[in-house]
Protein backbone atom coordinates (compact mmCIF):
# COMPACT_ATOMS: atom_id res chain seq x y z
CA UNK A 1 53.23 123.41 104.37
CA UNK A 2 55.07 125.95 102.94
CA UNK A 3 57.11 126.51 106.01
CA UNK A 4 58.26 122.38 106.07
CA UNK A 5 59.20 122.72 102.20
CA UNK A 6 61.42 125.22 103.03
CA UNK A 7 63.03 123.54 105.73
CA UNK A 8 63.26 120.18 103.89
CA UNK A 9 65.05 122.50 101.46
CA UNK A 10 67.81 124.27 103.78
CA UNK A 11 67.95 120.07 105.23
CA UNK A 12 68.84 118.94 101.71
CA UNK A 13 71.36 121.61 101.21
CA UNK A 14 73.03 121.40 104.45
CA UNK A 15 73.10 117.23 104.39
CA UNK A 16 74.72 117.79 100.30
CA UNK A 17 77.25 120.16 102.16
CA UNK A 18 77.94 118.13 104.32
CA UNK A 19 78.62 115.11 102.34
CA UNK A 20 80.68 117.61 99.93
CA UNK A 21 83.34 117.99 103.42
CA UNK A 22 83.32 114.46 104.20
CA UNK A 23 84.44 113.35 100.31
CA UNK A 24 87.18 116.21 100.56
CA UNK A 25 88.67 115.20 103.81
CA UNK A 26 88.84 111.54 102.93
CA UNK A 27 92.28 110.24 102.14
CA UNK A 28 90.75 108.24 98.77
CA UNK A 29 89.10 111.09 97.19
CA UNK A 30 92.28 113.18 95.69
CA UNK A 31 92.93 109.95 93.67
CA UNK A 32 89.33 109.30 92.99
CA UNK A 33 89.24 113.02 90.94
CA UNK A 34 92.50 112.10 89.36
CA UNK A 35 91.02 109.00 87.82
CA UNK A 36 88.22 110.98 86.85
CA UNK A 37 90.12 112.95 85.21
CA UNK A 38 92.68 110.68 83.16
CA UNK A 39 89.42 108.70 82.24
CA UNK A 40 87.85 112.62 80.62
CA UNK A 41 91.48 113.45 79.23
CA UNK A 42 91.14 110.08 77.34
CA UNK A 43 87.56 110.20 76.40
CA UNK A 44 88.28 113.68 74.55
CA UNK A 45 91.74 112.51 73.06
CA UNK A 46 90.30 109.25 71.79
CA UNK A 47 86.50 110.95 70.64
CA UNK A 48 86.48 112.12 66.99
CA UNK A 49 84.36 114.46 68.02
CA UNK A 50 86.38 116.17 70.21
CA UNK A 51 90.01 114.78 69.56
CA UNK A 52 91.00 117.92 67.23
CA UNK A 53 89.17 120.48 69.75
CA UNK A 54 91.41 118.60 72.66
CA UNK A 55 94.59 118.66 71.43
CA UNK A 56 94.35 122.76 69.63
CA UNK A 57 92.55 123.97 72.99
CA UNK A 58 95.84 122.18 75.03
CA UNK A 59 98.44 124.10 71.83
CA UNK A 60 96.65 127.71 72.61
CA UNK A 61 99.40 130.24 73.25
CA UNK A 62 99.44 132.01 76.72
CA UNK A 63 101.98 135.21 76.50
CA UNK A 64 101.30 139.11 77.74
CA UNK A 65 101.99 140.33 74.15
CA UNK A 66 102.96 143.92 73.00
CA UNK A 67 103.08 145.10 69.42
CA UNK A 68 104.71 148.23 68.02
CA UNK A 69 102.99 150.71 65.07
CA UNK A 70 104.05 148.52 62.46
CA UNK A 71 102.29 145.60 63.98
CA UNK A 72 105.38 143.37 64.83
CA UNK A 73 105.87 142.06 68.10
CA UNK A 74 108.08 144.37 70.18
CA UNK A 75 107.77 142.24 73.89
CA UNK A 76 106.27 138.95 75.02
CA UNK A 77 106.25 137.05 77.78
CA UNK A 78 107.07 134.75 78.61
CA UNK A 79 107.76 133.25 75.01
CA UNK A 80 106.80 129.49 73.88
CA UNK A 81 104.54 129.16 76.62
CA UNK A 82 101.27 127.32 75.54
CA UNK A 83 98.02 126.03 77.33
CA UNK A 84 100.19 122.91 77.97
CA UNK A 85 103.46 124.59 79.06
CA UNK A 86 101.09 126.96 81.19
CA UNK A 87 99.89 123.78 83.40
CA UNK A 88 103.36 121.88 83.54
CA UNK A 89 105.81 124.92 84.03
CA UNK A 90 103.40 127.31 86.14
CA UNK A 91 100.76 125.42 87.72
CA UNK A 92 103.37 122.58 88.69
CA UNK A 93 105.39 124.99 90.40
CA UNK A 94 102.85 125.08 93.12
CA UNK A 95 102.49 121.51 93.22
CA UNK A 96 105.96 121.56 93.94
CA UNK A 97 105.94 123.99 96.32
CA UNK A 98 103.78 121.85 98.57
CA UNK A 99 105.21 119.06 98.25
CA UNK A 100 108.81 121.04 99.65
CA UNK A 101 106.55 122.58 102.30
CA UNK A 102 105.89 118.44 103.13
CA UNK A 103 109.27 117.41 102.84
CA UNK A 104 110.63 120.46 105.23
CA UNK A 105 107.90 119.35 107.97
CA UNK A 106 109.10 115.88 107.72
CA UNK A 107 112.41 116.55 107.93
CA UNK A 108 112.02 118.99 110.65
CA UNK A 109 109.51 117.23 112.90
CA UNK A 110 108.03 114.63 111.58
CA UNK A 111 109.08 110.99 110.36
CA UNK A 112 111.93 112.55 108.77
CA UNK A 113 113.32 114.60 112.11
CA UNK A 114 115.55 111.42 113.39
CA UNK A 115 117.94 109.15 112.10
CA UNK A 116 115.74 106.11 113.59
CA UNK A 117 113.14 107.25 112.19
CA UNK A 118 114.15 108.16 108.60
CA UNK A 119 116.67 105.67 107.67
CA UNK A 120 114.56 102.47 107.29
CA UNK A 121 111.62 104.90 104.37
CA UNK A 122 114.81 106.68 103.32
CA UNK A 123 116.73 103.40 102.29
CA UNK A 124 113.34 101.72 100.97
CA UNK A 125 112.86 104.84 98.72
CA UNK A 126 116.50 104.59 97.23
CA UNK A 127 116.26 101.15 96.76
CA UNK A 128 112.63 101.82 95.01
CA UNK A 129 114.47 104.49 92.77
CA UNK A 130 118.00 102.11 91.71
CA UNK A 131 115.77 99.03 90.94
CA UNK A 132 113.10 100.60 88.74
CA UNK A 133 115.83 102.67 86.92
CA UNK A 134 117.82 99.30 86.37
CA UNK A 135 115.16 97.03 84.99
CA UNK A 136 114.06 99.80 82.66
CA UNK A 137 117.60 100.29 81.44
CA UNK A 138 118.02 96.43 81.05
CA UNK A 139 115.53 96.39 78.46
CA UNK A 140 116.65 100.70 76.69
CA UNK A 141 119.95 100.51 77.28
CA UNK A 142 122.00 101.80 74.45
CA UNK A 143 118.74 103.23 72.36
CA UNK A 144 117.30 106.44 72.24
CA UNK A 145 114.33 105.71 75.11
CA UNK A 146 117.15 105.29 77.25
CA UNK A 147 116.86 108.30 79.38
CA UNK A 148 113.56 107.85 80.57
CA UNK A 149 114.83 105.79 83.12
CA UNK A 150 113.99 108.27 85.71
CA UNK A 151 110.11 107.99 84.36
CA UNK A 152 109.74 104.39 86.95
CA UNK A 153 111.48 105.77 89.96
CA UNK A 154 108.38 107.69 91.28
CA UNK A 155 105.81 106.82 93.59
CA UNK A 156 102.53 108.73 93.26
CA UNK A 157 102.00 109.74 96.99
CA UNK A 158 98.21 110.65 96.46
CA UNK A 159 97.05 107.24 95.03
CA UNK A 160 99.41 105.25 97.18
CA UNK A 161 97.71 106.54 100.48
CA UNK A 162 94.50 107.18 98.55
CA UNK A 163 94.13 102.85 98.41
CA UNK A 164 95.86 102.22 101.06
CA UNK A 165 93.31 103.96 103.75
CA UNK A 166 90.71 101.92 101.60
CA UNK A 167 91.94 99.33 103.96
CA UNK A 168 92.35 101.02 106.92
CA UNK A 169 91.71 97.90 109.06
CA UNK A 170 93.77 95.16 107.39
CA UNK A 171 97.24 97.53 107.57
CA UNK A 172 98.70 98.07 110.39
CA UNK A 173 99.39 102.10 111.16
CA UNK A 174 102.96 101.60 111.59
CA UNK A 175 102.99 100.73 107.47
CA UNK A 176 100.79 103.42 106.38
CA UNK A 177 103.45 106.03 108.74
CA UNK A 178 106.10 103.87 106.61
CA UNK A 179 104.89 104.24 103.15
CA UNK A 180 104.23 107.92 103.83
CA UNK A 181 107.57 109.08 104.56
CA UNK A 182 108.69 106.55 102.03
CA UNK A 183 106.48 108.48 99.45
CA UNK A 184 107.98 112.29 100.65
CA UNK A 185 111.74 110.82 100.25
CA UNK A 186 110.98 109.71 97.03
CA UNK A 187 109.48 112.73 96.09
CA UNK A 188 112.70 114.33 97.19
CA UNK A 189 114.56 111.92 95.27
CA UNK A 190 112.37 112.68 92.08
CA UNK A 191 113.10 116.46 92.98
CA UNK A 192 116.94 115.63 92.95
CA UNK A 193 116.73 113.34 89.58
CA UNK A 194 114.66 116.58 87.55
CA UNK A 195 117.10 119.07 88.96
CA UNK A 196 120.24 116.72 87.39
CA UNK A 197 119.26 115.30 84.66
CA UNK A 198 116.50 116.33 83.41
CA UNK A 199 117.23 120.37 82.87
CA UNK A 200 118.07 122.52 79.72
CA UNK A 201 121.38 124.06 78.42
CA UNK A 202 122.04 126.22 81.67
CA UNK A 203 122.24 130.23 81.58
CA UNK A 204 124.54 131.20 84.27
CA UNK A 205 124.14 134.75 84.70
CA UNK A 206 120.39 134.69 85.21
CA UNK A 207 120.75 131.10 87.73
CA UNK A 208 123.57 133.35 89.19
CA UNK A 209 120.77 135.95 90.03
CA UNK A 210 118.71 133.44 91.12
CA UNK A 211 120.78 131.96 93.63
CA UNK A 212 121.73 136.05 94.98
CA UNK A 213 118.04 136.31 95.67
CA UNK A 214 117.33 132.90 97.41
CA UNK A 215 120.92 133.78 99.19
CA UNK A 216 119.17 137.30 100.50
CA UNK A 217 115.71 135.31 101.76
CA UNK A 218 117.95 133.00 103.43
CA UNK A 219 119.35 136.02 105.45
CA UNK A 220 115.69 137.34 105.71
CA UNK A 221 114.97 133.64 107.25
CA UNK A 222 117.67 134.26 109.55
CA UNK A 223 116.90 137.80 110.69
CA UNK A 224 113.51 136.38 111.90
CA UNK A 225 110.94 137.91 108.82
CA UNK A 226 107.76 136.39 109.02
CA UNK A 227 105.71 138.45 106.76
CA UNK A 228 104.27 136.77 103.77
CA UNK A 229 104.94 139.07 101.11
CA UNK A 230 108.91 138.92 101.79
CA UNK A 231 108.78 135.44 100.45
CA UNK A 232 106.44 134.88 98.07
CA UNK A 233 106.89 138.41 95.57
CA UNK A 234 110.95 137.14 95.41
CA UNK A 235 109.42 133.04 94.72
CA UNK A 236 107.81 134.82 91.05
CA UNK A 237 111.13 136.28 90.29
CA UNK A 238 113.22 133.17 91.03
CA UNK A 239 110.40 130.99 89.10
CA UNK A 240 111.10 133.43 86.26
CA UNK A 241 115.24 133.24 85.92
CA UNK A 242 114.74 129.65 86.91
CA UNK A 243 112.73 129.27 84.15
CA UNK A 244 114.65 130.94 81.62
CA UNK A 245 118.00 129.67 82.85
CA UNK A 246 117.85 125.87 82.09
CA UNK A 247 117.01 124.44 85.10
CA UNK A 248 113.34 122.98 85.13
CA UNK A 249 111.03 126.02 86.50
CA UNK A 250 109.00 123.53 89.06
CA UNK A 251 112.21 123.20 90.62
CA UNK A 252 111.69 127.12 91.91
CA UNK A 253 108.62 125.66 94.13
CA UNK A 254 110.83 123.10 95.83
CA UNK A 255 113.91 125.65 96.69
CA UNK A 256 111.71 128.33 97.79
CA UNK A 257 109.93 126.42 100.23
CA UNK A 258 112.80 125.71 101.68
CA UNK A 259 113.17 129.25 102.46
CA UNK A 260 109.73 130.25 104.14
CA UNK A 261 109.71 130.45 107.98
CA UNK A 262 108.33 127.37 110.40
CA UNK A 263 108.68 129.77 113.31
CA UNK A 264 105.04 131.46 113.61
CA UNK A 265 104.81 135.54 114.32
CA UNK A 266 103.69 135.13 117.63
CA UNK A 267 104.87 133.03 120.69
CA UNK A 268 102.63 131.17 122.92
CA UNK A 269 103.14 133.65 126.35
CA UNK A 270 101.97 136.69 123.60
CA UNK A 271 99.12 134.71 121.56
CA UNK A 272 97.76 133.71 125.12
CA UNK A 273 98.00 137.41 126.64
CA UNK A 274 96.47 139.31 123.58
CA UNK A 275 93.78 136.71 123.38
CA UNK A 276 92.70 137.42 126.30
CA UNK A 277 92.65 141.14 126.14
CA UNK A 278 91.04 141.13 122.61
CA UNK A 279 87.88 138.75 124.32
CA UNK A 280 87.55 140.55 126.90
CA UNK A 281 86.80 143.91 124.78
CA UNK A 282 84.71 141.88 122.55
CA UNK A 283 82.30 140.98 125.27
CA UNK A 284 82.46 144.28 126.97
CA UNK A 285 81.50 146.06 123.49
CA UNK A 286 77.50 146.87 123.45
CA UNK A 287 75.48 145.42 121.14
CA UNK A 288 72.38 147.84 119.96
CA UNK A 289 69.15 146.33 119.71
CA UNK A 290 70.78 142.68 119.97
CA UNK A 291 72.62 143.57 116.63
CA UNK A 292 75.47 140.98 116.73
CA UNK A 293 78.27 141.07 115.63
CA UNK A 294 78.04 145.39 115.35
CA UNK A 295 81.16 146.93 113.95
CA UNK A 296 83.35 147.71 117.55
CA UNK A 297 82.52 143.67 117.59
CA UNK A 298 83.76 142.76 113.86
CA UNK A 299 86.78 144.40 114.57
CA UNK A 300 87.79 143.08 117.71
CA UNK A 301 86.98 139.36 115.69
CA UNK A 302 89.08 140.73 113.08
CA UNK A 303 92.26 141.39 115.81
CA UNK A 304 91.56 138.22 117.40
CA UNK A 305 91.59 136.00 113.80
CA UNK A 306 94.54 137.91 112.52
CA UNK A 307 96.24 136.84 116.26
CA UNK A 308 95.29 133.25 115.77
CA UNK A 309 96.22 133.57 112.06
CA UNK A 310 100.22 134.96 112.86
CA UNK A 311 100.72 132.24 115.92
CA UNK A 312 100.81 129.43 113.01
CA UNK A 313 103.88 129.68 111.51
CA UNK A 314 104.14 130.42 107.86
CA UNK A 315 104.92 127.05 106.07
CA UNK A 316 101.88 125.19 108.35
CA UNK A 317 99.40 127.91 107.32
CA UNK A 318 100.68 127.45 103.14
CA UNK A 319 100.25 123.74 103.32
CA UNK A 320 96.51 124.20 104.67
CA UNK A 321 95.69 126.48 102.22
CA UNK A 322 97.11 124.91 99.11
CA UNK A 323 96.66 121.32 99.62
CA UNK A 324 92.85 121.25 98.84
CA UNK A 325 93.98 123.26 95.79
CA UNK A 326 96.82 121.18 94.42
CA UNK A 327 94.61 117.52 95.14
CA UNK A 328 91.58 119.05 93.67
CA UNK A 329 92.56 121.19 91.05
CA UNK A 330 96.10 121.14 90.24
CA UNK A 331 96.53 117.75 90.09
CA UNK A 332 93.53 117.19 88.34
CA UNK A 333 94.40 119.69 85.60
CA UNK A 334 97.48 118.02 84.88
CA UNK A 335 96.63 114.88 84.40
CA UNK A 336 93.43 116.41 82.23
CA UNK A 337 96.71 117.43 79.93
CA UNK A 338 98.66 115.14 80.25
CA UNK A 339 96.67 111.62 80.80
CA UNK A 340 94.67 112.39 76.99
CA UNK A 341 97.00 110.20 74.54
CA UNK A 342 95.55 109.81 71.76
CA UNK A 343 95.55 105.59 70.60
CA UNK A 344 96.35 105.71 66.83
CA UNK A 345 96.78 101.30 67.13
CA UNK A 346 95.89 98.67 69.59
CA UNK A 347 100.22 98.75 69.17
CA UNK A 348 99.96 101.23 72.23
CA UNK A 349 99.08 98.68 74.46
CA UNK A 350 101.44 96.06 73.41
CA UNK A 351 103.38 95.87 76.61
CA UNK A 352 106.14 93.93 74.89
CA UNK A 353 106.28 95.91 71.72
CA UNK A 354 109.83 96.98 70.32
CA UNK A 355 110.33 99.69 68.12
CA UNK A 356 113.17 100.94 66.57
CA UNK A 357 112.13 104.63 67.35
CA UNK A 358 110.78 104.06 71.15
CA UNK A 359 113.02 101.51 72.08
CA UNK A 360 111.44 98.73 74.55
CA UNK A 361 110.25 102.13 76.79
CA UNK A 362 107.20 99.97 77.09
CA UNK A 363 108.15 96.94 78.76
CA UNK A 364 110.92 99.15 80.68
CA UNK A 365 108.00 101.79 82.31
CA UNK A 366 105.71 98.68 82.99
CA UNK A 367 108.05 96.35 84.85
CA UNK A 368 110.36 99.26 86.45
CA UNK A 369 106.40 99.81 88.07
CA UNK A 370 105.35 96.76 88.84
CA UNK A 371 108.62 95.03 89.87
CA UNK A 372 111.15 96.86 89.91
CA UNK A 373 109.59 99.78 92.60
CA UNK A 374 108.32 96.69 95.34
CA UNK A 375 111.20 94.88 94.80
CA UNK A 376 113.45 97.43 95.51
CA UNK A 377 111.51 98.79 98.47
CA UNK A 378 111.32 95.21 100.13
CA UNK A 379 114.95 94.08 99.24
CA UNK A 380 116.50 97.23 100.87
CA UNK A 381 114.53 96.77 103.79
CA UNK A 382 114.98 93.56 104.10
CA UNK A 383 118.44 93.98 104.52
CA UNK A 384 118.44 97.07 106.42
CA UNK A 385 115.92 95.21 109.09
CA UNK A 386 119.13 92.03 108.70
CA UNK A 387 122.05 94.07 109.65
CA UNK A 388 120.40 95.96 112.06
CA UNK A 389 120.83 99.23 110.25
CA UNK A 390 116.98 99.90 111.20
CA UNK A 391 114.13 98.52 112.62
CA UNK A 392 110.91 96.77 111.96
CA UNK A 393 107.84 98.82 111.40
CA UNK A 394 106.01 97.63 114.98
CA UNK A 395 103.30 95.47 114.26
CA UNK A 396 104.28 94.52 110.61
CA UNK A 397 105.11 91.44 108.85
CA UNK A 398 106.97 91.10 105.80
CA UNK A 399 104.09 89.71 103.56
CA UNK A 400 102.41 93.10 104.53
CA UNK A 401 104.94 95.44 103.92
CA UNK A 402 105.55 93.28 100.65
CA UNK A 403 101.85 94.36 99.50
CA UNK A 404 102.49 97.95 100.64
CA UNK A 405 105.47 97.96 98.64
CA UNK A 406 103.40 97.01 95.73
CA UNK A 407 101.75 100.14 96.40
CA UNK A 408 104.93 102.02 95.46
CA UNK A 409 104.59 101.22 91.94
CA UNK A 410 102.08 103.61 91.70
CA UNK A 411 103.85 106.22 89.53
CA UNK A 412 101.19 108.10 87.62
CA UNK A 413 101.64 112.14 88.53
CA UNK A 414 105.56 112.21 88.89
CA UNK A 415 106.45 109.24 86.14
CA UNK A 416 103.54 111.41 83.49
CA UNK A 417 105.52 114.64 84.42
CA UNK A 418 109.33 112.65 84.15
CA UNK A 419 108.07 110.86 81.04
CA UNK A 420 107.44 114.63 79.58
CA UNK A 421 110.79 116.21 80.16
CA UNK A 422 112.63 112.91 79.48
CA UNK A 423 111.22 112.52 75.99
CA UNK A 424 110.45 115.15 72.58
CA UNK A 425 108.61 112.93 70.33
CA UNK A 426 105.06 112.68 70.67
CA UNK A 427 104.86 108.91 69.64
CA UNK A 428 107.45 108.03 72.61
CA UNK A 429 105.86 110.41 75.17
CA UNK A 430 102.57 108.96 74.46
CA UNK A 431 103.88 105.31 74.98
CA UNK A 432 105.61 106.28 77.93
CA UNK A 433 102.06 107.54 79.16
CA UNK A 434 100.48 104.33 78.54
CA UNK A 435 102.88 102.30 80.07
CA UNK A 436 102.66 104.60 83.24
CA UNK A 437 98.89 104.23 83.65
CA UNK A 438 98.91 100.09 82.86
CA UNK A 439 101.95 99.28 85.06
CA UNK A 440 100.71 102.22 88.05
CA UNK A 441 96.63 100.46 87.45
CA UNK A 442 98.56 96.91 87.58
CA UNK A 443 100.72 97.75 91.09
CA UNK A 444 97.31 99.11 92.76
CA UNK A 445 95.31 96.20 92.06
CA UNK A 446 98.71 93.55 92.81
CA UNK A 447 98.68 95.69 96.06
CA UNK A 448 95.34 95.72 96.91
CA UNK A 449 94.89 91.84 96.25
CA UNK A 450 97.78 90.87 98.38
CA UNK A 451 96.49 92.82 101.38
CA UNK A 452 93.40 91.49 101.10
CA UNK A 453 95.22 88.04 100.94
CA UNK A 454 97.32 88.24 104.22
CA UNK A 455 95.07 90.40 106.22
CA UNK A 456 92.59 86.77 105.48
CA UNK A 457 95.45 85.00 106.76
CA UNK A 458 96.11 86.90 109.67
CA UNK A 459 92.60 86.48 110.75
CA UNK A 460 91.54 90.64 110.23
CA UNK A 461 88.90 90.79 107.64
């Protein structure tokens, strides 16, 4: 009896586990944490209970501090940087960071590598940054929300793919390949709209430093250095002059990943002749009293794993390792931060409120989502598919890659993070917020109806 409750036990565990892999590798799941946590982040901001706690644990200084005799401050660093500061300027930086690794593979060898393959997302993506940024000007121009315009010209990649594998039998794949690379060149074009207009006051001498030691890893690049440590020590330095120089510090993540090597250690002729050397002393090594693996067998595992390990280039084995990191604690911690405005007035919700402080940034956020991002995205290709500048997704009609489009307006992450560099008052920042989460909830579900609708129509549900 004993013996079955045990092994009902280690079943249990092993089925939980198991279950635990499965909701980490689905597509949906990175966005289903994210919503958990804007809905926590908003719960605590909006609690009396815990509004106060929310918003002082978010304002707690982070700084390496050191104080002389007479109990001034003689060094800290870095300076300013709170709780809040700590998650957008540091932790973002690795978010960044993968999402350069991304763009580099797609640019390099993936939908990205060829003209006929890019230019058709590419074109949709501009067209899904210039319409947004239009609309929302239409209705800010001239007042002092008017640079937030860069706040609707982002596409939330997770949550975009996230729904759209939801219904992974209505879509044809040749749209979900298309509103992928769509998604990295508009994370590229978000990259390019922070870098310009979006910086501080810029310090010259230390960007000048900056730019000597990204110039020297280029060379390192170049000369064929593959070890890890070449790269990533000189990525903390430029993420600290970057940071202090002006130009937004995330930026560092995106430049440096550039930088690291696609080219693995090893080539296929030595992987396959090492391998084969390294198993055949693991299998000739004696094992005493069937003790497996002994420590002449650990070490030849140890040869052989640091072998597989080195035949992966760099930038592949980075994106394994910090994309279940970024969608499931990263991203989540930002939008924990970031997602928790606190709703003084109903007023927050008022779509079509106008203030003489925040402008119309409302109705300019919503509609640059909801409209302005599909329209754009369809328009351009519409025309591009016209004149023959590029080519139908195969498969696809246009009712479906209108829906999908839909899905564009899905700003959330990048809009929340635009919306907080693009803005200094709290009261616009916050409205900006809401707007972001109404008109990115409002594109999902205008999405996810209209796929439903011509997938019916097409005969595939």
């Amino acid at each position: 009896m004993r013996l079955f409750s045990m092994y009902s036990w280690v079943r249990q565990r092993y089925q939980f586990s198991l279950r635990g892999r499965r909701f980490l590798e689905a597509p949906w799941a990175g966005g289903m944490v994210l919503l958990v946590s804007v809905a926590v982040a908003m719960f605590l901001a909006n609690c009396p209970l815990t509004a106060d706690l929310y918003s002082r644990f978010l304002e707690i200084d982070l700084a390496l501090v050191i104080k002389g005799s007479t109990g001034m401050i003689d060094w800290m660093f870095p300076r300013g940087m709170t709780i809040e500061t700590f998650i957008n300027d540091v932790l973002m930086v690795v978010f960044f960071f993968l999402v350069g690794l991304e763009i580099k593979r797609e640019i390099v060898c993936g939908q990205l590598s060829s003209m006929r393959k890019a230019i058709l997302p590419v074109l949709a993506a501009l067209g899904g940054m210039v319409a947004p940024a239009l609309i929302y000007l239409a209705f800010n121009g001239g007042t002092v929300a008017a640079g937030g315009w860069g706040i609707p010209t982002a596409t939330d990649i997770a949550f975009a793919i996230g729904i759209l594998s939801i219904f992974n039998d209505k879509v044809p794949v040749s749209l979900k390949i298309f509103l992928t690379a769509l998604a990295v060149a508009d994370d590229l074009g978000a990259i390019l709209v922070i870098a310009f207009f979006y910086g501080g006051q810029i310090n010259l001498l230390l960007l000048s430093l900056a730019m000597l030691i990204l110039v020297g890893i280029y060379f390192l690049n170049r000369a064929g250095e593959v070890r890890m440590m070449f790269y990533l020590v000189p990525a903390v330095i430029v993420w600290g002059l970057f940071y202090y120089s002006g130009i937004h510090s995330t930026l560092a993540g995106v430049v440096m990943a550039m930088f690291i090597p696609m080219k693995p250690r090893y080539n296929k002729v030595y992987f396959s002749r090492k391998l084969e050397v390294y198993s055949r002393a693991l299998l000739r090594a004696k094992s005493d009293g069937g003790d497996f693996p002994n420590e002449e067998q650990r070490h030849y595992m140890r040869m052989i794993s640091s072998l597989t390990n080195n035949s992966v280039g760099m930038s592949y084995r980075l994106e394994d390792a910090l994309a279940p990191y970024v969608t499931f604690l990263i991203m989540p911690i930002f939008a924990f931060a970031n997602a928790g405005v606190r709703i003084e007035s109903l007023e927050y919700f008022r779509i079509f409120h106008v203030s003489p402080e925040a402008g119309a940034i409302g109705m300019g956020v919503f509609f640059g989502l909801l409209v302005g991002k599909p329209l754009g995205i369809f328009l351009v290709s519409w025309l591009a598919v016209k004149f023959r500048i590029a080519s139908m997704p195969e498969g696809a009609s246009w009712k479906m890659l209108l829906a999908v489009a839909c899905l564009g307006g899905i700003g959330f992450t990048m809009s929340i993070f635009v919306d907080t560099l693009a803005f200094s008052g709290a009261e616009i920042v916050d409205r900006g917020k809401i707007a972001i989460l109404l008109g990115s909830f409002a594109s999902a579900l205008l999405g996810s109806l209209l796929i439903l609708v011509f997938s019916r129509k097409n005969g595939k549900a």
